[in-house]
PDB file of N, CA and C in Angstrom:
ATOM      1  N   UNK A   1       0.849  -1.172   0.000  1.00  0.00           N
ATOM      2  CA  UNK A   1       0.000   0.000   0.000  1.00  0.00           C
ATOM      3  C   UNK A   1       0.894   1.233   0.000  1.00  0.00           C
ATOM      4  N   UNK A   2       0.689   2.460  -1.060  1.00  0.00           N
ATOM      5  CA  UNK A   2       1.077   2.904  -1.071  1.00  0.00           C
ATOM      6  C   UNK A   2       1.201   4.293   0.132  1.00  0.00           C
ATOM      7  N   UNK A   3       0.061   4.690   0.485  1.00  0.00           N
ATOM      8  CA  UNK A   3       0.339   5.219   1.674  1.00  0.00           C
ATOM      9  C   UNK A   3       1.211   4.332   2.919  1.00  0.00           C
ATOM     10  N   UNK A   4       1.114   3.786   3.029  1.00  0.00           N
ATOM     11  CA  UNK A   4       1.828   2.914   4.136  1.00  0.00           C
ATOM     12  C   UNK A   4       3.507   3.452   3.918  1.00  0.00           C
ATOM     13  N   UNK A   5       3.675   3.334   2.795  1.00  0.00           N
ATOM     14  CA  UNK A   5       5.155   3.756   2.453  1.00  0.00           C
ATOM     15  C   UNK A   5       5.090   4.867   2.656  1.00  0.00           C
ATOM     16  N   UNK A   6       4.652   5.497   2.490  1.00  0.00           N
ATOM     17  CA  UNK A   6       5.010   7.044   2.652  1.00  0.00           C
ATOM     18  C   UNK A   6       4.873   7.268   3.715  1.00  0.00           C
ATOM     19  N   UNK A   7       4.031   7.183   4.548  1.00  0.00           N
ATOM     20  CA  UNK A   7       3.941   7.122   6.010  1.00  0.00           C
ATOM     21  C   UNK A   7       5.339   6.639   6.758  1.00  0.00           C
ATOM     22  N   UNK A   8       5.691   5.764   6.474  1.00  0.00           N
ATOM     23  CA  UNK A   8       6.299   4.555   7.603  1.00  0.00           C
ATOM     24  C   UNK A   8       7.885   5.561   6.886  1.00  0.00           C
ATOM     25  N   UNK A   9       8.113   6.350   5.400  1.00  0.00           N
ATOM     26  CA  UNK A   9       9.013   6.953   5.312  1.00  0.00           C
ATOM     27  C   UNK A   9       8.945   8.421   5.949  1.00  0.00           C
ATOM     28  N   UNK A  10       7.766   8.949   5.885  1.00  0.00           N
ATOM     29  CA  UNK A  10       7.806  10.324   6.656  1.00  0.00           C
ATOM     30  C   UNK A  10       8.209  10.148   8.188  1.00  0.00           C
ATOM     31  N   UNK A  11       7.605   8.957   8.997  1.00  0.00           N
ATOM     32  CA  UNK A  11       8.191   8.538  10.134  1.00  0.00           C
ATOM     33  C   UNK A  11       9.461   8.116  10.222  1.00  0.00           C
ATOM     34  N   UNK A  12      10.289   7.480   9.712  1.00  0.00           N
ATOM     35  CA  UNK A  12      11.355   7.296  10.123  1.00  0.00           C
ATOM     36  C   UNK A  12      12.598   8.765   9.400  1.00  0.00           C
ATOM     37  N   UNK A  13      12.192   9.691   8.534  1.00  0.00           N
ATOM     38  CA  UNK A  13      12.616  10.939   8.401  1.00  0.00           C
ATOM     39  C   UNK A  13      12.295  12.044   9.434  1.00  0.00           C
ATOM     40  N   UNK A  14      11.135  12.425   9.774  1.00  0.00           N
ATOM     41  CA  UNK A  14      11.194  13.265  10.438  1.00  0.00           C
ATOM     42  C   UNK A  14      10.693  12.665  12.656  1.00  0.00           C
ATOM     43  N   UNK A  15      10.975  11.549  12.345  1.00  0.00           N
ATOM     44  CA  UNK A  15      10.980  11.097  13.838  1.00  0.00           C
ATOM     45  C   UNK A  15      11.668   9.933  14.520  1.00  0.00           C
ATOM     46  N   UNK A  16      12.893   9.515  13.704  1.00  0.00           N
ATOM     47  CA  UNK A  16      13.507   8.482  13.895  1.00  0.00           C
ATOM     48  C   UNK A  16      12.413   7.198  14.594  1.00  0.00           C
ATOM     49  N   UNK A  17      11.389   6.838  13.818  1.00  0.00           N
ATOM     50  CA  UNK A  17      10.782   5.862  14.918  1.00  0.00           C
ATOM     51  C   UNK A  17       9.942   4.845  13.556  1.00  0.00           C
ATOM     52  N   UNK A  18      10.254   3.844  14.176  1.00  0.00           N
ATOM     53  CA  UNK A  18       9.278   2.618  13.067  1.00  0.00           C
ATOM     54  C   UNK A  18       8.113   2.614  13.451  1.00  0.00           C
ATOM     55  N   UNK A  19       6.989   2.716  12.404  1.00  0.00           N
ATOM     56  CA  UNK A  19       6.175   2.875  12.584  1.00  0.00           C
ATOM     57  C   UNK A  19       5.040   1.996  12.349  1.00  0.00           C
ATOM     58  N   UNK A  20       4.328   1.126  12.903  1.00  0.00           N
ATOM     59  CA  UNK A  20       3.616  -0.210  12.670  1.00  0.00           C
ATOM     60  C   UNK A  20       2.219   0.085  12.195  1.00  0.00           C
ATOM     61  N   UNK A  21       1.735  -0.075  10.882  1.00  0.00           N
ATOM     62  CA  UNK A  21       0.367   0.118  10.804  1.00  0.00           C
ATOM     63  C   UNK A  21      -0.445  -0.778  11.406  1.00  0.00           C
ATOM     64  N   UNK A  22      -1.206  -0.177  11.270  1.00  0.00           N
ATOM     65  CA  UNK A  22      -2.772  -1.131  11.851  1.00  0.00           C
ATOM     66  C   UNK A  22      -4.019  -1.083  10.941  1.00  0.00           C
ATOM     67  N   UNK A  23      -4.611   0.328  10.950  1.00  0.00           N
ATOM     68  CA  UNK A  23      -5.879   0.160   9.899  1.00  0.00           C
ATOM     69  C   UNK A  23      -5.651   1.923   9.364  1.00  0.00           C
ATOM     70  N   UNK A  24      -6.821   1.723   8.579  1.00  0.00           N
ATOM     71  CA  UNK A  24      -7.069   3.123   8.121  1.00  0.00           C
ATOM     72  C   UNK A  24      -8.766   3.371   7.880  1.00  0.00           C
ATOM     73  N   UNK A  25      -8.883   5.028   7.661  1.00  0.00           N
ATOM     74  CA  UNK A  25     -10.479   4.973   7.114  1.00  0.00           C
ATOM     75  C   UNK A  25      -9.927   6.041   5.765  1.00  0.00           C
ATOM     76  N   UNK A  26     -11.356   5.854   4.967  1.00  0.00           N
ATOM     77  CA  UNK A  26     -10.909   6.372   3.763  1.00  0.00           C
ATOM     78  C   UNK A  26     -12.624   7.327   3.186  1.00  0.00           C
ATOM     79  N   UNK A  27     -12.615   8.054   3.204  1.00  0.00           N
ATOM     80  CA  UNK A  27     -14.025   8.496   3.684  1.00  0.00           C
ATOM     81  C   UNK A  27     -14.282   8.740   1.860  1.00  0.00           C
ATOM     82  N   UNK A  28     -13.844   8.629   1.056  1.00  0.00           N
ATOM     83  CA  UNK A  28     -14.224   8.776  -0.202  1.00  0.00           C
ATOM     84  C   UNK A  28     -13.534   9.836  -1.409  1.00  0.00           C
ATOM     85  N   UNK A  29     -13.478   9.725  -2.456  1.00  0.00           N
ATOM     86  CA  UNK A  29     -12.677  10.887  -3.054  1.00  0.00           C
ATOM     87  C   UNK A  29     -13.264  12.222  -3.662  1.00  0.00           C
ATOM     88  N   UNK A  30     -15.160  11.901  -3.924  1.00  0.00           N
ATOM     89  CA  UNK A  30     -15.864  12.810  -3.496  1.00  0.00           C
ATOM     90  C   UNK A  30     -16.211  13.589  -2.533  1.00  0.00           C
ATOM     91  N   UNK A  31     -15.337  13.577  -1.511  1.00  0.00           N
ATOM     92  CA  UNK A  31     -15.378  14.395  -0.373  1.00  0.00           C
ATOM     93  C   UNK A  31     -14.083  14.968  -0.247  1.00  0.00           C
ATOM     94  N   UNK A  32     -13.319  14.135  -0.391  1.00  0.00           N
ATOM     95  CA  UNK A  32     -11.738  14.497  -0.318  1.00  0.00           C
ATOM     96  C   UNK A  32     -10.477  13.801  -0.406  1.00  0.00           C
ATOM     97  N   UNK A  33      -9.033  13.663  -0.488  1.00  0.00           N
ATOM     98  CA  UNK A  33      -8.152  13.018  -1.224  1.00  0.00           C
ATOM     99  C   UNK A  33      -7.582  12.209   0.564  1.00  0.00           C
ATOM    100  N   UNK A  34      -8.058  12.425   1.451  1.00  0.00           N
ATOM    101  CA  UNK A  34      -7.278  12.055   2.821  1.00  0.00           C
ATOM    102  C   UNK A  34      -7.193  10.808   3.288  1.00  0.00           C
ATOM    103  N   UNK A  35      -6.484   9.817   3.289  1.00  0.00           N
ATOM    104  CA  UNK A  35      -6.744   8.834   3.759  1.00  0.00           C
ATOM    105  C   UNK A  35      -5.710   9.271   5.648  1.00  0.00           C
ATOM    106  N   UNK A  36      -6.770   8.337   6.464  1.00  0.00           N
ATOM    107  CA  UNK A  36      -6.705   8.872   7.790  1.00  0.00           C
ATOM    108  C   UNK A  36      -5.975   7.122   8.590  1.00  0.00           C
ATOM    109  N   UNK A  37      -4.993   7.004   8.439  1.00  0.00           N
ATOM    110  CA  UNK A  37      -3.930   6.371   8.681  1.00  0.00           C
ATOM    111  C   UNK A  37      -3.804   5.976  10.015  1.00  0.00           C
ATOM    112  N   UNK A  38      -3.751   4.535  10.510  1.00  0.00           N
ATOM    113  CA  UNK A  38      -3.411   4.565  12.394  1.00  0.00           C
ATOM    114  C   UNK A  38      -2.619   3.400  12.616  1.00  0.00           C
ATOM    115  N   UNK A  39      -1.536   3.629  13.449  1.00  0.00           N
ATOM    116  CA  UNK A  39      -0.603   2.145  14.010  1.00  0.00           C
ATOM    117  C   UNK A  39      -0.038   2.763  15.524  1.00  0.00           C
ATOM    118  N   UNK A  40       1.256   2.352  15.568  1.00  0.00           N
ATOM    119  CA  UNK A  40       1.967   2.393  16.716  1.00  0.00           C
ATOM    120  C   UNK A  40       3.158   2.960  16.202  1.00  0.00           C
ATOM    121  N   UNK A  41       4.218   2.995  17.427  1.00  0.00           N
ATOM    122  CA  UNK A  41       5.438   3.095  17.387  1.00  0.00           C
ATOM    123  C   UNK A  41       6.193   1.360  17.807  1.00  0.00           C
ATOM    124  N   UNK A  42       6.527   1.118  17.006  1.00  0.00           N
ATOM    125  CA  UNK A  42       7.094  -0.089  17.727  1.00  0.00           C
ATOM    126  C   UNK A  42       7.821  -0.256  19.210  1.00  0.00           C
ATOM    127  N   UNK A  43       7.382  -1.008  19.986  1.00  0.00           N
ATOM    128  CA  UNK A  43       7.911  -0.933  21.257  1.00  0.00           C
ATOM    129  C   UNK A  43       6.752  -0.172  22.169  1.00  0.00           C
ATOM    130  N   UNK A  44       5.680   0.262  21.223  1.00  0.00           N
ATOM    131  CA  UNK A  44       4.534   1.519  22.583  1.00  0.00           C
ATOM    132  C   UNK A  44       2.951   1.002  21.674  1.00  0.00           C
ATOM    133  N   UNK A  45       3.021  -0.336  21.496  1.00  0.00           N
ATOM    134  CA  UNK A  45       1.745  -1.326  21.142  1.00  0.00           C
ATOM    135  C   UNK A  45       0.203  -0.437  21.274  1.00  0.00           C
ATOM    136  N   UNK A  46       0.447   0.185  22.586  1.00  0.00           N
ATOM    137  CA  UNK A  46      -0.992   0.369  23.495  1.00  0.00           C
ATOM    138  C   UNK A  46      -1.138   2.387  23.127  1.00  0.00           C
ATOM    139  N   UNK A  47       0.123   3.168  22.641  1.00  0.00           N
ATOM    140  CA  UNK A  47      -0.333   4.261  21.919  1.00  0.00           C
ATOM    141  C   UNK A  47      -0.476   4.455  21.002  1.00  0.00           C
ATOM    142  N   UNK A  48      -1.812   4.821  20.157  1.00  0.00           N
ATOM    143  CA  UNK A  48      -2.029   5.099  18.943  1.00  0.00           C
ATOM    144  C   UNK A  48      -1.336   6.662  18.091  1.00  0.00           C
ATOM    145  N   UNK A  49      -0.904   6.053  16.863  1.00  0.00           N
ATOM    146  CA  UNK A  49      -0.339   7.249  16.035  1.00  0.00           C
ATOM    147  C   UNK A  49      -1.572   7.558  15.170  1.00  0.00           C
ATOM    148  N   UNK A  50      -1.774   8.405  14.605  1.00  0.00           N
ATOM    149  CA  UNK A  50      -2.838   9.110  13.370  1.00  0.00           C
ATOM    150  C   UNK A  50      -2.113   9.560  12.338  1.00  0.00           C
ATOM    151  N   UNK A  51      -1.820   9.365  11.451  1.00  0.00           N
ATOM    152  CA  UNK A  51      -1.617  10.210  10.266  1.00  0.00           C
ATOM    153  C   UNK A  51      -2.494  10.362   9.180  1.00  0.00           C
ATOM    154  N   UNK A  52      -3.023  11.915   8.691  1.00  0.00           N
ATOM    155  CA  UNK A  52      -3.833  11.924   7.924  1.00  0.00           C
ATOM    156  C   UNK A  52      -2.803  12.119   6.625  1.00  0.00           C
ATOM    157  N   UNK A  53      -2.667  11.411   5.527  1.00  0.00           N
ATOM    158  CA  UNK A  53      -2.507  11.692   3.962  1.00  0.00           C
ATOM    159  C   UNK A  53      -3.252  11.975   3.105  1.00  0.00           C
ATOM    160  N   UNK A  54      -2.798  12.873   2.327  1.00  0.00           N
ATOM    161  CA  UNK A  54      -3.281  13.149   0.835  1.00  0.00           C
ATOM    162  C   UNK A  54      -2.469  12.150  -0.461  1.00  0.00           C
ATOM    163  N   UNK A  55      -3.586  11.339  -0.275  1.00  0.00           N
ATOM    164  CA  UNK A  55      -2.876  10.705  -1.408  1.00  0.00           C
ATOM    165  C   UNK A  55      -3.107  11.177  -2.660  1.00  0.00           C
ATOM    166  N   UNK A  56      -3.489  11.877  -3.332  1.00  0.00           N
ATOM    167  CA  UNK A  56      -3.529  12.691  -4.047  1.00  0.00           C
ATOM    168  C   UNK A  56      -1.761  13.774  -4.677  1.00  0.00           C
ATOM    169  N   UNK A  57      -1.684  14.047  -3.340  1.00  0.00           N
ATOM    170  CA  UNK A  57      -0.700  14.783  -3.257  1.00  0.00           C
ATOM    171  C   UNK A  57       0.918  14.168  -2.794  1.00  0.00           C
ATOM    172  N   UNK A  58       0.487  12.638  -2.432  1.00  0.00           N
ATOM    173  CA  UNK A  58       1.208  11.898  -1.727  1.00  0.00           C
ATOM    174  C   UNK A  58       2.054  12.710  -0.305  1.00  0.00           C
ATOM    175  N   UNK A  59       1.314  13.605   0.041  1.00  0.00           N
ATOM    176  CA  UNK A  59       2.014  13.680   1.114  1.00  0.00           C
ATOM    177  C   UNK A  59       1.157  13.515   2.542  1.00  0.00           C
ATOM    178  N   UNK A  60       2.100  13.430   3.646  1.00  0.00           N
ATOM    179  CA  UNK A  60       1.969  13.534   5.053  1.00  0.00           C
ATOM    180  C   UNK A  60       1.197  15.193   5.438  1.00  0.00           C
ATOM    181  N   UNK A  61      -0.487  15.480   5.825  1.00  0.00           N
ATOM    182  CA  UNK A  61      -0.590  16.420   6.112  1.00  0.00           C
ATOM    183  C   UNK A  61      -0.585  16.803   7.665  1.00  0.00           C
ATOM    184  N   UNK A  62      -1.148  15.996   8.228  1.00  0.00           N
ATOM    185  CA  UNK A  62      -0.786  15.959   9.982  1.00  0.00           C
ATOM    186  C   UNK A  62      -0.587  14.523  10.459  1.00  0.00           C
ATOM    187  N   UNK A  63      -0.198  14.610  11.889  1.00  0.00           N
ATOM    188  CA  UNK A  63       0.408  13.666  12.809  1.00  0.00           C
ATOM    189  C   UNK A  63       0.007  14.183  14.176  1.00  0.00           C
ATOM    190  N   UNK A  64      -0.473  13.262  14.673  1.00  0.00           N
ATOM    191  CA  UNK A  64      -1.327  13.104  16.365  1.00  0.00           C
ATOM    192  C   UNK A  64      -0.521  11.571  17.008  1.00  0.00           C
ATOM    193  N   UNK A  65      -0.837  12.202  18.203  1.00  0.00           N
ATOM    194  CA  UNK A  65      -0.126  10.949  18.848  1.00  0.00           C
ATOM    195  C   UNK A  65      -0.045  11.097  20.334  1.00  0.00           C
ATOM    196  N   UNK A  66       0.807  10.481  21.288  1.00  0.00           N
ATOM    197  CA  UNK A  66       0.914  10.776  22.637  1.00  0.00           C
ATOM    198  C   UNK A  66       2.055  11.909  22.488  1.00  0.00           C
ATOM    199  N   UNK A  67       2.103  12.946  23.551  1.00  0.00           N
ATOM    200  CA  UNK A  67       3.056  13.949  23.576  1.00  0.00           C
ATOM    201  C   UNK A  67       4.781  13.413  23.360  1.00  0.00           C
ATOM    202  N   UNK A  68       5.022  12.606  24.252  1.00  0.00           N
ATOM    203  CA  UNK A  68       6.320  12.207  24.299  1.00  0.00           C
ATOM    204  C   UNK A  68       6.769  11.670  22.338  1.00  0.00           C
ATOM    205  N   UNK A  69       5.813  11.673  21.281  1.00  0.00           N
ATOM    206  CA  UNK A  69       6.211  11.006  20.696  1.00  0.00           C
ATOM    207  C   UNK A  69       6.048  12.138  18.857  1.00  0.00           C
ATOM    208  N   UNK A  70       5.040  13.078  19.476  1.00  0.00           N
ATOM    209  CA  UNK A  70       4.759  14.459  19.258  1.00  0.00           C
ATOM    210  C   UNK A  70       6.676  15.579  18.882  1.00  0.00           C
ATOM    211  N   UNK A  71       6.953  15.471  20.259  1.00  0.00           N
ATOM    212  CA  UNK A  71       8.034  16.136  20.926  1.00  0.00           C
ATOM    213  C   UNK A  71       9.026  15.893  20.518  1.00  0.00           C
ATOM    214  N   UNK A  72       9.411  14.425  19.635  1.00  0.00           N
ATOM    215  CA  UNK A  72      10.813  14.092  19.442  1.00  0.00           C
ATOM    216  C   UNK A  72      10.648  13.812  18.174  1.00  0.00           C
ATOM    217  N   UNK A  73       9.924  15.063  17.639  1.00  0.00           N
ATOM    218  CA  UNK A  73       9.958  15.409  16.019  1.00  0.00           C
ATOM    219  C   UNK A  73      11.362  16.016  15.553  1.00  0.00           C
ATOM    220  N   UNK A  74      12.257  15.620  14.639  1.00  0.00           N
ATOM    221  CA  UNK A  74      13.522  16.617  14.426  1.00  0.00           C
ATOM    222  C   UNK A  74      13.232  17.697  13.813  1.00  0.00           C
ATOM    223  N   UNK A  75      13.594  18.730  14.881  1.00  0.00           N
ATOM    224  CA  UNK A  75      13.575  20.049  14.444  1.00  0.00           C
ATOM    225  C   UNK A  75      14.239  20.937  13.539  1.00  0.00           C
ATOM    226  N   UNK A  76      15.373  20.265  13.035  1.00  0.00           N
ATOM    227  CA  UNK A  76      15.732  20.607  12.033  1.00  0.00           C
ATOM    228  C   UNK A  76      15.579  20.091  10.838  1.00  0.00           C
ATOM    229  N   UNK A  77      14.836  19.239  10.400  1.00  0.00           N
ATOM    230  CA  UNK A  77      14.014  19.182   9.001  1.00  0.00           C
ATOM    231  C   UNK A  77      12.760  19.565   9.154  1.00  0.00           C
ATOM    232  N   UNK A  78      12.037  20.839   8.166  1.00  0.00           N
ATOM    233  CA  UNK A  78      11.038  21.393   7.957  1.00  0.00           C
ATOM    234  C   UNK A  78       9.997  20.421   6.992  1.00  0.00           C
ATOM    235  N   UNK A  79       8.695  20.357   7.294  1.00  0.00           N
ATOM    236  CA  UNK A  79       7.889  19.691   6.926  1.00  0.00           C
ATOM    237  C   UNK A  79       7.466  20.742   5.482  1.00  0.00           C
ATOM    238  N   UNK A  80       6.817  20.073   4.332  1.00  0.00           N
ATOM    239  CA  UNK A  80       6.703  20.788   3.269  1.00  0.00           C
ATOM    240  C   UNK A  80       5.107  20.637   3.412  1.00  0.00           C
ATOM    241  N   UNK A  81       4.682  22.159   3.512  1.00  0.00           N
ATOM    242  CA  UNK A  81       3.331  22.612   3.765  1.00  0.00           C
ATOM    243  C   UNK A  81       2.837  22.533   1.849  1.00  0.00           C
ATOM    244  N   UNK A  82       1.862  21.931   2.308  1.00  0.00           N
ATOM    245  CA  UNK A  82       0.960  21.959   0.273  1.00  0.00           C
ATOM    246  C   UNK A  82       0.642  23.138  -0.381  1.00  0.00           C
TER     247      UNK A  82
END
């Protein structure tokens, strides 16, 4: 799946962390291009990650998660706003 890759590469670029999928929802492309993305961090089973994509655009538009995992985003690579 192609989001999965991009995901599991935006995670290990801008958060040094492997990132384990689980499921996704996909609400339609008549509404919009987002697929809404959810797994773990390997090693933290029991906190859920979110990433919403534009697959459309193939990119990463946000990321939710527990704080500690939020926080140890690298701050010196800038995320590319659409």
């Amino acid at each position: 799946m192609l989001e999965e890759l991009c995901m599991y590469e935006h995670n290990l670029k801008y958060y040094n962390a492997e990132f384990i999928y689980k499921d996704y929802d996909f609400i339609g492309s008549y509404v919009n291009s987002t697929v809404y993305l959810r797994g773990y961090i390997n090693g933290h089973e029991g906190q859920i990650i979110s990433i919403n994509y534009d697959y459309k655009k193939k990119k990463v538009l946000y990321v939710t998660g527990p704080g500690w995992f939020i926080d140890s985003r690298n701050p010196k690579i800038e995320a590319s706003t659409p």
